[in-house]
N, C-alpha and C. Protein backbone atom coordinates (compact mmCIF):
# COMPACT_ATOMS: atom_id res chain seq x y z
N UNK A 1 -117.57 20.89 -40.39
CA UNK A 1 -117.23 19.66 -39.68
C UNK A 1 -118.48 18.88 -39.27
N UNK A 2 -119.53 19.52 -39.29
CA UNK A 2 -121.22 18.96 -38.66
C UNK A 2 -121.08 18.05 -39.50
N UNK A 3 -121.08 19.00 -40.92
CA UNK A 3 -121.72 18.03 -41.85
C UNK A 3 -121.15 16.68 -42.64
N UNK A 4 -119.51 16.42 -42.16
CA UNK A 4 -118.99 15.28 -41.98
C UNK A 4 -119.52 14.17 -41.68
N UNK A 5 -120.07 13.02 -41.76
CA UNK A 5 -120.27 11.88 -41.12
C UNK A 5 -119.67 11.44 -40.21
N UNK A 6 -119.88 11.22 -39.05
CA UNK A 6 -119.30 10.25 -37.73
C UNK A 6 -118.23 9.69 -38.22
N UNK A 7 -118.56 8.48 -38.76
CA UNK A 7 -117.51 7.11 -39.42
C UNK A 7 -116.58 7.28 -39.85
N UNK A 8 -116.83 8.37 -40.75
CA UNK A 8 -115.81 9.38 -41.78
C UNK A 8 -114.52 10.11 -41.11
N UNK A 9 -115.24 10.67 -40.28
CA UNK A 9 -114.17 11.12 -38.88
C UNK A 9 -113.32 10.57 -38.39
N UNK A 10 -113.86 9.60 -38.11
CA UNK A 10 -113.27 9.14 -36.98
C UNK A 10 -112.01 8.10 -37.62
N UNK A 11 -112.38 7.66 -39.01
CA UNK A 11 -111.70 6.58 -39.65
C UNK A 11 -110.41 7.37 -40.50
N UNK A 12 -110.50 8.82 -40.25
CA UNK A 12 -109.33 9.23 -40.71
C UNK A 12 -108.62 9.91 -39.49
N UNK A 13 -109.22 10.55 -38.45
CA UNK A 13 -108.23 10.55 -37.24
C UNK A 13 -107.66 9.10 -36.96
N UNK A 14 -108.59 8.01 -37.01
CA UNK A 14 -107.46 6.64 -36.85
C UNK A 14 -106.60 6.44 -38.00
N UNK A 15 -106.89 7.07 -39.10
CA UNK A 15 -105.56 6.55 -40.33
C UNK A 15 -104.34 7.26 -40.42
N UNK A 16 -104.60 8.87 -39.80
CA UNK A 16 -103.91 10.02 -39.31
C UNK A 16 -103.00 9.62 -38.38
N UNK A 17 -104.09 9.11 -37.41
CA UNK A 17 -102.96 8.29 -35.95
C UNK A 17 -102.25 7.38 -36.08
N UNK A 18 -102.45 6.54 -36.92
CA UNK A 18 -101.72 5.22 -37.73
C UNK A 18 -100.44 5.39 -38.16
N UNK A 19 -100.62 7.03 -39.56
CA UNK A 19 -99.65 6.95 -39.95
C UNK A 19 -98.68 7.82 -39.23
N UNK A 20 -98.72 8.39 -38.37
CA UNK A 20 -97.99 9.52 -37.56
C UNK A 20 -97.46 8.71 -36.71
N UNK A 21 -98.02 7.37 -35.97
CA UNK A 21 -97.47 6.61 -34.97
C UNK A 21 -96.01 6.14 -36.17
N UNK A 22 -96.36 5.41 -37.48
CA UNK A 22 -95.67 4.51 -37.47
C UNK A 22 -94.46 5.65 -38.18
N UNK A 23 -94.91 6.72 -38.46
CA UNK A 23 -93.58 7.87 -39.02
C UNK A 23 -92.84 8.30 -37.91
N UNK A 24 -93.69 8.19 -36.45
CA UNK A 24 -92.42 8.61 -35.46
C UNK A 24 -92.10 7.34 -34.73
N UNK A 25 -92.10 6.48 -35.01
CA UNK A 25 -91.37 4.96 -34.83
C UNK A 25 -90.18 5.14 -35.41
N UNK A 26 -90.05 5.19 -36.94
CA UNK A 26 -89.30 4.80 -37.69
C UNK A 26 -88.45 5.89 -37.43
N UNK A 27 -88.81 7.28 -37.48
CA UNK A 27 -87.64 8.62 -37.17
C UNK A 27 -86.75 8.43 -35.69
N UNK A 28 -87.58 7.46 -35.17
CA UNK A 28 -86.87 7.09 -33.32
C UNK A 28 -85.98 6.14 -33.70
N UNK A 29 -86.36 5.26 -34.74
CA UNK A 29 -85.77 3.69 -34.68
C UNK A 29 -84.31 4.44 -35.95
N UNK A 30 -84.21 5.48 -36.75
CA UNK A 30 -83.32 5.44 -37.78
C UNK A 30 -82.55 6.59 -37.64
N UNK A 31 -82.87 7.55 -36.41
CA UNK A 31 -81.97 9.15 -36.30
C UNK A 31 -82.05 8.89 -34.85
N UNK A 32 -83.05 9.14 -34.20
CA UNK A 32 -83.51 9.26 -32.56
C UNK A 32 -82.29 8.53 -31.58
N UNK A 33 -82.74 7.04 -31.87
CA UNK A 33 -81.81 6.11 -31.18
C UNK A 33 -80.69 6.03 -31.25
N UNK A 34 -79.98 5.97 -32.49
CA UNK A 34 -78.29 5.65 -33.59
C UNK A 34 -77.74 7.09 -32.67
N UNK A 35 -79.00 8.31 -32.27
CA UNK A 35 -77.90 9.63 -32.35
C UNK A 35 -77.52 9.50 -30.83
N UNK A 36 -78.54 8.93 -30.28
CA UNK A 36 -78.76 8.98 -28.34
C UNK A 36 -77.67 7.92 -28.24
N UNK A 37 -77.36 7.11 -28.96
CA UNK A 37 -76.53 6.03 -28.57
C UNK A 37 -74.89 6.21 -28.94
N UNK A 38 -74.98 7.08 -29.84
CA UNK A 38 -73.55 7.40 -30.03
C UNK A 38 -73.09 8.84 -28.60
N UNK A 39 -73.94 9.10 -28.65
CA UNK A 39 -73.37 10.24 -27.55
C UNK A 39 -73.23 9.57 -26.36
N UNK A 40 -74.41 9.01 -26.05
CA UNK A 40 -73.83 8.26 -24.91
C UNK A 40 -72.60 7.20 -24.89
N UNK A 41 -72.30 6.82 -25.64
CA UNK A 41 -70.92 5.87 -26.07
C UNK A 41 -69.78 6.96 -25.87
N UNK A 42 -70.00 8.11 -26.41
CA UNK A 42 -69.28 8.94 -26.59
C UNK A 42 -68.83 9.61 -25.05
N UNK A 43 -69.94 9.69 -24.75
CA UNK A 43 -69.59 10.13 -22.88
C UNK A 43 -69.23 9.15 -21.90
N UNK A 44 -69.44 7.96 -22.37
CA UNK A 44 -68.64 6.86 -21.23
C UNK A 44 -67.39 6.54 -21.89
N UNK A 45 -66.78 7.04 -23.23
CA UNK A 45 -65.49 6.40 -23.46
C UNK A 45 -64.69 7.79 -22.99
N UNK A 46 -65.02 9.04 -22.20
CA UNK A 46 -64.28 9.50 -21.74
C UNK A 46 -63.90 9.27 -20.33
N UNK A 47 -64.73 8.35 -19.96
CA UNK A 47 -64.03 7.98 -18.88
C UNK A 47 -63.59 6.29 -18.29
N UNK A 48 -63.04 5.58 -19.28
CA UNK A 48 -62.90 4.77 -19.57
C UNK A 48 -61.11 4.87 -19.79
N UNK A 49 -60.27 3.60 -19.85
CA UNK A 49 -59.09 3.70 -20.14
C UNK A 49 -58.99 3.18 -21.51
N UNK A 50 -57.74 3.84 -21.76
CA UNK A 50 -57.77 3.40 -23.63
C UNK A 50 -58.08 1.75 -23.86
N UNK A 51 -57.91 1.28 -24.76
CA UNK A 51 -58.10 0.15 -25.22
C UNK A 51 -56.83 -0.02 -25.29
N UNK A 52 -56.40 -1.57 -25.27
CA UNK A 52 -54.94 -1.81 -25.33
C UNK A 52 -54.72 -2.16 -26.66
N UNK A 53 -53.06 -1.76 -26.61
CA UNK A 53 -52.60 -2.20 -28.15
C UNK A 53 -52.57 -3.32 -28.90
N UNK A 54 -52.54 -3.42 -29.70
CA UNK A 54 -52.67 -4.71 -30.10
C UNK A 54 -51.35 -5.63 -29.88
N UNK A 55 -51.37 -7.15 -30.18
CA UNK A 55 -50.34 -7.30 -29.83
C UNK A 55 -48.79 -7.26 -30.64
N UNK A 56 -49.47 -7.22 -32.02
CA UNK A 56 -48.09 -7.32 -32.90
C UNK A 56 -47.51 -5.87 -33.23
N UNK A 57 -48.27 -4.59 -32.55
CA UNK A 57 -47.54 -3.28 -32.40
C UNK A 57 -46.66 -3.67 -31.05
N UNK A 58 -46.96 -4.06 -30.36
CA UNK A 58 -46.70 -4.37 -28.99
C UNK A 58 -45.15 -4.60 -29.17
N UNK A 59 -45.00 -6.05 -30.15
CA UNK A 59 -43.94 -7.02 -30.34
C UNK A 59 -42.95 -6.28 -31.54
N UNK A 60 -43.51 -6.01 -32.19
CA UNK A 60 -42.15 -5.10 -33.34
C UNK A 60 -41.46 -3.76 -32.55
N UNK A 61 -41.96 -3.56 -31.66
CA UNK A 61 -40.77 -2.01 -30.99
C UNK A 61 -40.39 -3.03 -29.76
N UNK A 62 -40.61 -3.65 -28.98
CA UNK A 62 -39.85 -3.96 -28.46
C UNK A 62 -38.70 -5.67 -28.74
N UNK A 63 -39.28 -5.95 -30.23
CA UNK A 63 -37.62 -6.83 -30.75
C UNK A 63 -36.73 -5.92 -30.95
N UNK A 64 -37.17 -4.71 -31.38
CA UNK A 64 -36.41 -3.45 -31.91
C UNK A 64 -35.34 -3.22 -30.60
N UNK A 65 -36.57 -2.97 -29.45
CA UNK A 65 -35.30 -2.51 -28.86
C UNK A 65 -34.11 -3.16 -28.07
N UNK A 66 -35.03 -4.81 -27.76
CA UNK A 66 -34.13 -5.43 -27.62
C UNK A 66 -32.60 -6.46 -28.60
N UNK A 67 -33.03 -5.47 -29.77
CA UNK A 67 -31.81 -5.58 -30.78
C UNK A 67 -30.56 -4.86 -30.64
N UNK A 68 -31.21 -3.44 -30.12
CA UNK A 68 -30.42 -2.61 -30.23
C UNK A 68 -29.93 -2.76 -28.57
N UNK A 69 -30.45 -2.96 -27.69
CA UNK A 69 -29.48 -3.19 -25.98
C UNK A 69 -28.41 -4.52 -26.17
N UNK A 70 -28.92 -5.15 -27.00
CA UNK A 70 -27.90 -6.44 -27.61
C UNK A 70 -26.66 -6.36 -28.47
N UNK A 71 -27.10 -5.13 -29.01
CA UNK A 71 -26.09 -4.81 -30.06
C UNK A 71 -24.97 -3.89 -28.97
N UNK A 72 -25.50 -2.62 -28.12
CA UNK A 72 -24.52 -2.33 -27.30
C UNK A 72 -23.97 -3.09 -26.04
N UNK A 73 -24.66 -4.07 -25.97
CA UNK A 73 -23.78 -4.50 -25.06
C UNK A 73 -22.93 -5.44 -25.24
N UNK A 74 -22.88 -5.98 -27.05
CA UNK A 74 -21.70 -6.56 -27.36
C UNK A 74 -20.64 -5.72 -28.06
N UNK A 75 -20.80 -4.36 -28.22
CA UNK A 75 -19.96 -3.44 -27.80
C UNK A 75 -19.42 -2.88 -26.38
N UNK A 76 -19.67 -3.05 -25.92
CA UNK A 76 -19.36 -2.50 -24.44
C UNK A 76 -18.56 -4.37 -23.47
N UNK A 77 -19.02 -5.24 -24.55
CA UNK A 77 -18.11 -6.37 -23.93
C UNK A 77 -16.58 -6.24 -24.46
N UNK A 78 -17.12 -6.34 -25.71
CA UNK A 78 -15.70 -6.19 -26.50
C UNK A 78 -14.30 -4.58 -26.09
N UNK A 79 -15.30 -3.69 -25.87
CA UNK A 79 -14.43 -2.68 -25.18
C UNK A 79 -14.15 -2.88 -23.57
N UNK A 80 -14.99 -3.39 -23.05
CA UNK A 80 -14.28 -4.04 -21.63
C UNK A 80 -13.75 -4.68 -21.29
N UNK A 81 -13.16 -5.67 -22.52
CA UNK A 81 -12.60 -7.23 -22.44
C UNK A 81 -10.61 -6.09 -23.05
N UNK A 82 -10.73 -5.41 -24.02
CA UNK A 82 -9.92 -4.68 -24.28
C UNK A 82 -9.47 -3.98 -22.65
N UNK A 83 -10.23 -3.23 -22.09
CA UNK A 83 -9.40 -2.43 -21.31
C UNK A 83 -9.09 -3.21 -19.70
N UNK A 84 -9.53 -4.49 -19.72
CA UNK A 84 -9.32 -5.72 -18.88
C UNK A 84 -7.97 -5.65 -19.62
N UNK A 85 -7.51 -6.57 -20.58
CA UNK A 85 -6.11 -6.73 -20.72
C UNK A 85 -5.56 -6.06 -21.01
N UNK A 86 -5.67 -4.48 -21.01
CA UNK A 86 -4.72 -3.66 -21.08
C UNK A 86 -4.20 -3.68 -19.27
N UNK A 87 -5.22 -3.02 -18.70
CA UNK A 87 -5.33 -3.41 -17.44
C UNK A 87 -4.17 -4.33 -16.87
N UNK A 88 -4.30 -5.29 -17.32
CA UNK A 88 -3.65 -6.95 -16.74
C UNK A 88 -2.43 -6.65 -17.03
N UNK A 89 -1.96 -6.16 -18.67
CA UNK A 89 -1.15 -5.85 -18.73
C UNK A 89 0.15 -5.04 -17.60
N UNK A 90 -0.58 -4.05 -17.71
CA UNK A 90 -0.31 -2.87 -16.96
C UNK A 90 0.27 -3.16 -15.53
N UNK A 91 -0.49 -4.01 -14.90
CA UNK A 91 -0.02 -4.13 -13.31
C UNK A 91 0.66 -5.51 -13.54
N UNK A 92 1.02 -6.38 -14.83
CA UNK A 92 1.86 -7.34 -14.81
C UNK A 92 3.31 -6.10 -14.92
N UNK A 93 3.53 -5.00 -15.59
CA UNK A 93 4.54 -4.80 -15.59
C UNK A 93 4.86 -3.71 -14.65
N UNK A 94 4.09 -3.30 -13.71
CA UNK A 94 4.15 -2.56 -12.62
C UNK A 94 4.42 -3.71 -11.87
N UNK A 95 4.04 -4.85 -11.22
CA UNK A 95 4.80 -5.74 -10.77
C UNK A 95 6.02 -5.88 -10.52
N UNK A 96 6.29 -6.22 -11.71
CA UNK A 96 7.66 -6.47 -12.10
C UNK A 96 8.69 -5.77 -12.02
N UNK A 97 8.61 -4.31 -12.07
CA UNK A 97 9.23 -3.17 -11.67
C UNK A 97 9.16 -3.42 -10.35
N UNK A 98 8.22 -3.27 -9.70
CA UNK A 98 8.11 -3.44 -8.01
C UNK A 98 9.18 -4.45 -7.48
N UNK A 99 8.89 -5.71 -8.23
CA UNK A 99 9.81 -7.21 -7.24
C UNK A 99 10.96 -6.67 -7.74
N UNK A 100 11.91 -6.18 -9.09
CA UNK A 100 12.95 -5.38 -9.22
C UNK A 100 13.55 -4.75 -8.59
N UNK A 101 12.63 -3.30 -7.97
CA UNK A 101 13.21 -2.45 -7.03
C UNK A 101 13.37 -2.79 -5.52
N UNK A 102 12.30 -3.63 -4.98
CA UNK A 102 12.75 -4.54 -3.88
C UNK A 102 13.86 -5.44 -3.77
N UNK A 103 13.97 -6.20 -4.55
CA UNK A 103 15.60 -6.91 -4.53
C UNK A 103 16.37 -6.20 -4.81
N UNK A 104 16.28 -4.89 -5.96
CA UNK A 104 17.79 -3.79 -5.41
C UNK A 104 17.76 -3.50 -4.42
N UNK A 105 16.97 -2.98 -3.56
CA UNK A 105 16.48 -2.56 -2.22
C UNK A 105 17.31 -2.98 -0.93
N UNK A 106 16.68 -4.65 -1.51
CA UNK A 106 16.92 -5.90 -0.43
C UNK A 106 18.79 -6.15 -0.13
N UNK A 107 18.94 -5.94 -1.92
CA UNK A 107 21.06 -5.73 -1.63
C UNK A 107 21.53 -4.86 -1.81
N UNK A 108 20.75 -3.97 -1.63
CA UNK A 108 21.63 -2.23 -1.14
C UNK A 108 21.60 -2.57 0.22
N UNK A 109 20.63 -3.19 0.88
CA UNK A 109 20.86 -2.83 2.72
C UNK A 109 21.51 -3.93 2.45
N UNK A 110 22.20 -5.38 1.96
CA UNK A 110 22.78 -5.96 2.69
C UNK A 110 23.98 -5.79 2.24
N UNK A 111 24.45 -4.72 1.18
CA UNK A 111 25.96 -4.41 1.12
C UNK A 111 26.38 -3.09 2.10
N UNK A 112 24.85 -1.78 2.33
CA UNK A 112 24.89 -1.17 3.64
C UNK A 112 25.48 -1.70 4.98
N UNK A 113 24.76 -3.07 5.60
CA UNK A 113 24.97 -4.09 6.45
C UNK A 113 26.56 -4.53 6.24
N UNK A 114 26.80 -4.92 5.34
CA UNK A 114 28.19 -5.45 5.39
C UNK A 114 28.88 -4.32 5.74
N UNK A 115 28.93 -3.50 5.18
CA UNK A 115 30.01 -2.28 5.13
C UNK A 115 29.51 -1.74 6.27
N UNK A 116 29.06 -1.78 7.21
CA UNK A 116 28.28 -1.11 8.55
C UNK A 116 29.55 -2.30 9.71
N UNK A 117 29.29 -3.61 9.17
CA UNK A 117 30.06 -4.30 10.19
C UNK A 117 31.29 -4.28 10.36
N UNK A 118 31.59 -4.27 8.89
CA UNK A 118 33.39 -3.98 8.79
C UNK A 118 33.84 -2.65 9.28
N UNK A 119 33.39 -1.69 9.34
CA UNK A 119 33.58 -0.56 9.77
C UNK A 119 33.61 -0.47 11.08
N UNK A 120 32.86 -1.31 12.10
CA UNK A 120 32.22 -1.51 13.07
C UNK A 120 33.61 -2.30 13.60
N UNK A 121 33.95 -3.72 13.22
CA UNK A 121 34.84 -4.23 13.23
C UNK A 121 36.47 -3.28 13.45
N UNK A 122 36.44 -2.45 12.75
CA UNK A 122 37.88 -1.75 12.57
C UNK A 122 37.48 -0.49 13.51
N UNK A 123 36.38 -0.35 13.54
CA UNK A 123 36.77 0.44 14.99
C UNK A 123 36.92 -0.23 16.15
N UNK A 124 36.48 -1.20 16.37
CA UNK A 124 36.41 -2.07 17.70
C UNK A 124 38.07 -1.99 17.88
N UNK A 125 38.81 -2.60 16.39
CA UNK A 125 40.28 -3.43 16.33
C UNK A 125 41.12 -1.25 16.99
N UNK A 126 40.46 -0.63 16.48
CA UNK A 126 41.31 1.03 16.53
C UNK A 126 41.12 0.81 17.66
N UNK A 127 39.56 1.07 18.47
CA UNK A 127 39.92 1.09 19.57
C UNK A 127 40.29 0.59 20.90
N UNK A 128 40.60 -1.10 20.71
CA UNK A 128 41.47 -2.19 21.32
C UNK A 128 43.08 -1.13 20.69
N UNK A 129 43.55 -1.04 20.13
CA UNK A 129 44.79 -0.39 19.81
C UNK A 129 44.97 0.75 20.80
N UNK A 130 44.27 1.63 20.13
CA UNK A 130 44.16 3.13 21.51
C UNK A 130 44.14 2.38 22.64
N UNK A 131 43.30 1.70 22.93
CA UNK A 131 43.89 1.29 24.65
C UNK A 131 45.22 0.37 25.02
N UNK A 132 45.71 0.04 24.33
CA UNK A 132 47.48 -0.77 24.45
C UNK A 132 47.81 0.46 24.28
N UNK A 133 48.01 0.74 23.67
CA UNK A 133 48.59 2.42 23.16
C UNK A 133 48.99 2.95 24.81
N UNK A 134 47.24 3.25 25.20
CA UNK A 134 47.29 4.61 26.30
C UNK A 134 47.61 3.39 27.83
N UNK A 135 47.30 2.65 27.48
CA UNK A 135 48.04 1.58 29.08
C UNK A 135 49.53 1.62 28.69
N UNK A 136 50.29 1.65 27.63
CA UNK A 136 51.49 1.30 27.38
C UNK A 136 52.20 2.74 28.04
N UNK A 137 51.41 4.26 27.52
CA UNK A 137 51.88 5.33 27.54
C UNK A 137 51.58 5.38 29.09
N UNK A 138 50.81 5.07 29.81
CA UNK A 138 50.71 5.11 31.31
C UNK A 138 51.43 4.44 32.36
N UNK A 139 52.12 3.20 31.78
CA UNK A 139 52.81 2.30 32.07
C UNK A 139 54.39 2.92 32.71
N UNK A 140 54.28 4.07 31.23
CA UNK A 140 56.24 4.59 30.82
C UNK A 140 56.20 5.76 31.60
N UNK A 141 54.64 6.31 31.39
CA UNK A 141 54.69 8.04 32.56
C UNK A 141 54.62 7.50 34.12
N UNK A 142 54.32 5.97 34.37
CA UNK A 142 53.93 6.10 35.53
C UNK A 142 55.41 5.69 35.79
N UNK A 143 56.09 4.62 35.43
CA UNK A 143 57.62 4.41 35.57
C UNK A 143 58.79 5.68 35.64
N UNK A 144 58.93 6.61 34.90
CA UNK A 144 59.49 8.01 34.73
C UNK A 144 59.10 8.84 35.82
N UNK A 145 57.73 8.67 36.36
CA UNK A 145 57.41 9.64 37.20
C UNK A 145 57.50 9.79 38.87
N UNK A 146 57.64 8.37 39.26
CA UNK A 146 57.31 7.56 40.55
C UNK A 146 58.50 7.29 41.08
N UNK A 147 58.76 7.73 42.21
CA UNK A 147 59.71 8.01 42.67
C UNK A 147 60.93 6.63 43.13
N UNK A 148 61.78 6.29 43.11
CA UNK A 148 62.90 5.20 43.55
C UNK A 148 63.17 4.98 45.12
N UNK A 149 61.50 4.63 45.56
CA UNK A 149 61.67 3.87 47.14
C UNK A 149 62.50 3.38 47.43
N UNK A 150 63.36 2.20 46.76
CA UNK A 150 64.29 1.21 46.95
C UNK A 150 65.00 1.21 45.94
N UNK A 151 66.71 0.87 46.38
CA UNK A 151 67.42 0.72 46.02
C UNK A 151 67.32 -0.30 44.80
N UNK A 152 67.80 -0.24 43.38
CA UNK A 152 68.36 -1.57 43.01
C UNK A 152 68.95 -2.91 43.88
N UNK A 153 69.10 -3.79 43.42
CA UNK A 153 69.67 -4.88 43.91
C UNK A 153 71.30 -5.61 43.20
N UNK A 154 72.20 -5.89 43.70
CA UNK A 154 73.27 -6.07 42.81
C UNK A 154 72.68 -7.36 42.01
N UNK A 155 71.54 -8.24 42.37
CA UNK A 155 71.17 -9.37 41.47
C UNK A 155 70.93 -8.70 39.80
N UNK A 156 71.45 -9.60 38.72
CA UNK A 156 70.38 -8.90 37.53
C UNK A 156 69.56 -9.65 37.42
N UNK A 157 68.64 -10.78 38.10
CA UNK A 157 67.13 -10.84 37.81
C UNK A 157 66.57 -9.69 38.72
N UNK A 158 66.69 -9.19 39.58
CA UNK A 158 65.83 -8.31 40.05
C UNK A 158 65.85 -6.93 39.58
N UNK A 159 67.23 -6.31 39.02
CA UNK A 159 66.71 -4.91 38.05
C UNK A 159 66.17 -5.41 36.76
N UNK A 160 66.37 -6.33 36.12
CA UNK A 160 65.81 -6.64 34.63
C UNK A 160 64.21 -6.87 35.42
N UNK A 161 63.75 -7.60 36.59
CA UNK A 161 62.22 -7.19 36.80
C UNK A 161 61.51 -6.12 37.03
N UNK A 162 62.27 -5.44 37.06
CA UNK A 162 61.82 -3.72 37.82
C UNK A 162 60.51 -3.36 37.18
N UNK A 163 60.35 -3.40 35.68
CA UNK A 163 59.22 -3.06 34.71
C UNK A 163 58.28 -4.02 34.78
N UNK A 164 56.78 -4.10 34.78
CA UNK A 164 55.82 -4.50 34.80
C UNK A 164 55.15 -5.27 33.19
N UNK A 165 55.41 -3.96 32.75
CA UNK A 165 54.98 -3.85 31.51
C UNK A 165 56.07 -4.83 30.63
N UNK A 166 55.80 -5.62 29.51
CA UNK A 166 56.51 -6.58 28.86
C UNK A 166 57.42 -5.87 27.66
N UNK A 167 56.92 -4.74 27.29
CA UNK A 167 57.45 -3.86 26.12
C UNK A 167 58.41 -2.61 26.97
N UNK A 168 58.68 -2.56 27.82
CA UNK A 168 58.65 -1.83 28.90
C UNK A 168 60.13 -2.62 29.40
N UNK A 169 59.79 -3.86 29.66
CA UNK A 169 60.75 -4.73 30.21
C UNK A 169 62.15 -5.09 29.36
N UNK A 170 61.58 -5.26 28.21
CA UNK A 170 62.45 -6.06 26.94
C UNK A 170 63.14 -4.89 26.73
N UNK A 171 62.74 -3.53 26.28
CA UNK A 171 63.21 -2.61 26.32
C UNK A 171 64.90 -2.03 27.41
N UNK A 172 64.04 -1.70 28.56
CA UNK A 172 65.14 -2.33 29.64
C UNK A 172 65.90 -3.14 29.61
N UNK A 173 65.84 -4.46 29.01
CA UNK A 173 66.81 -4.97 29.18
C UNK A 173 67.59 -5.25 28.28
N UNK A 174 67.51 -4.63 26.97
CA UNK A 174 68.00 -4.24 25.75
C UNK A 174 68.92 -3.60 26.29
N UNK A 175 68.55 -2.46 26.53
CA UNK A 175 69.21 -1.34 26.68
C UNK A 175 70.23 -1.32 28.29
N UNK A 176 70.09 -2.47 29.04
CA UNK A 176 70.60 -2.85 30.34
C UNK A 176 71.61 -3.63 29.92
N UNK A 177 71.71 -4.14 28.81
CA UNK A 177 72.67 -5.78 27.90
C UNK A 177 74.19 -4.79 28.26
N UNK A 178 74.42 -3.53 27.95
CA UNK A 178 75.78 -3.01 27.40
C UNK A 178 76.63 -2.94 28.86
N UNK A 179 75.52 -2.23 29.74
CA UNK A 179 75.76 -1.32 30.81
C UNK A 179 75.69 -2.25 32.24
N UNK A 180 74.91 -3.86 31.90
CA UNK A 180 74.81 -4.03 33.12
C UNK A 180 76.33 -4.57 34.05
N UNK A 181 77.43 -4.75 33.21
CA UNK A 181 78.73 -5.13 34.42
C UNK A 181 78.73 -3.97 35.19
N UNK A 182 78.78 -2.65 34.67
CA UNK A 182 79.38 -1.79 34.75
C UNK A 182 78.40 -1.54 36.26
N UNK A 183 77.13 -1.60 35.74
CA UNK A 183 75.97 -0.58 36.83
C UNK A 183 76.24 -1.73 37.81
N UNK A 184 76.09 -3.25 37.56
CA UNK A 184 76.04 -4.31 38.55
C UNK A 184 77.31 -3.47 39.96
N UNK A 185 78.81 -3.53 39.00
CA UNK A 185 79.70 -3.14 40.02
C UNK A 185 79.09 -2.20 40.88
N UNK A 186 79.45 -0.70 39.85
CA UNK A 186 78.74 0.24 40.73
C UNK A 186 77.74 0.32 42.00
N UNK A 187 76.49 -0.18 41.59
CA UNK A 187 75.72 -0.48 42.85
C UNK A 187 76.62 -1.64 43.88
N UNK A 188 76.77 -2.34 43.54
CA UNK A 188 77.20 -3.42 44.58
C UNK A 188 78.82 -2.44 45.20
N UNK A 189 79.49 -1.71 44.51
CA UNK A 189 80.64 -0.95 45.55
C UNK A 189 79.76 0.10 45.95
N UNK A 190 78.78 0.93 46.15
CA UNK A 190 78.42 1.67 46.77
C UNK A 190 77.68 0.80 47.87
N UNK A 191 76.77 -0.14 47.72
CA UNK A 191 76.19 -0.59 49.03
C UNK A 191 77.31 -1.35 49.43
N UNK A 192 78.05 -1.92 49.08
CA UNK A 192 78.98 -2.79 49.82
C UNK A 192 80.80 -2.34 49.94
N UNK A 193 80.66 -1.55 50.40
CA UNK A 193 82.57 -1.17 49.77
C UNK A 193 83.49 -2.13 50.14
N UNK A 194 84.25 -2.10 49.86
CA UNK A 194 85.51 -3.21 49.54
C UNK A 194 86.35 -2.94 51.00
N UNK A 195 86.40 -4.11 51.64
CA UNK A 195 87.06 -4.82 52.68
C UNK A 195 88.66 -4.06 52.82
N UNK A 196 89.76 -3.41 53.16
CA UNK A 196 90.61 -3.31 53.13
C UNK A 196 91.41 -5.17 53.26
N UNK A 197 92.15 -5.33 52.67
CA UNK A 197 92.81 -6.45 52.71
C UNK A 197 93.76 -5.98 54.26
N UNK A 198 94.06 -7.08 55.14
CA UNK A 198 95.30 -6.45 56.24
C UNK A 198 96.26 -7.09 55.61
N UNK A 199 97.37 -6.45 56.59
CA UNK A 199 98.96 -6.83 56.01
C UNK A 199 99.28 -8.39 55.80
N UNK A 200 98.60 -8.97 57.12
CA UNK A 200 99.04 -10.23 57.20
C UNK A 200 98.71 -11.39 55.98
């Protein structure tokens, strides 16, 4: 190495240094950097949120699905519009049965009602009867039973009045029509006897 020249030296450690600078430039600038930069890309996109979709993935699934909520729910109209007028149906003729059995209803109680009054009626009329009846029968036990305070009278308005009662009376004096000369005498010669005529 003495016997090297200075100049010589030194002009190939600078051509040495030259080319070593510009070989680890280029290994920094074409592997070094590209590799440091992808890893680091690589470690901030894990904490990062995805990237959004684009927009025409976005738009084809949901025409999709709003085809298909369109499509059932003009099924689900058409089957609800069906069980609506079945429906309607249904309580039009449950109705109708109903206002039916109410107006039979309504003239069962008012032929009940009628036949309640007439019945009502004919007992009232029975028992207005039973009582003529039992005044008539009290009338005849109380006459039969009650004793003859007073005499008859030889008048016949006053024995044909004797009875109170009008059925009672007529009776009496039906039955007084045959007998009354006879009874008239009778009473009138017992209360009154007959005068001897004198000679003269």
């Amino acid at each position: 190495m003495d016997t090297f020249p200075g100049t010589l030296l030194e002009s190939c450690v600078a051509k040495l240094s030259s080319t070593v600078s510009s070989s680890m430039q280029d290994v920094i600038r074409s592997d070094i950097i590209p590799t440091l930069f992808n890893k680091i890309m690589l470690h901030v996109s894990k904490f990062c949120p995805p990237p959004p979709p684009k927009v025409d993935n976005v738009y084809i699934p949901l025409n999709d699905k709003l085809d298909g909520l369109q499509d059932v729910i003009i099924g689900m109209n058409s089957v609800q519009s069906d069980k609506i007028e079945s429906l309607s149906r249904d309580f039009a003729h449950m109705e109708s049965q109903l206002r039916d059995q109410i107006l039979d209803w309504k003239q069962q109680l008012s032929v009940s009602q009628q036949k309640e009054a007439e019945l009502a009626e004919q007992i009232k009329r029975r028992l207005g009867d039973i009582t003529s009846v039992s005044n008539l029968l009290h009338n005849r036990i109380g006459q039969l039973t009650e004793p003859q305070l007073e005499k008859p009278e030889c008048s016949d308005e006053r024995l044909e009045a004797k009875f109170n009662n009008p059925f009672l009376h007529t009776a009496s004096t039906q039955l007084n029509q045959g007998n009354k000369s006879t009874t008239s005498q009778r009473a009138c010669a017992k209360d009154h006897p007959a005068t001897p005529l004198s000679g003269n």
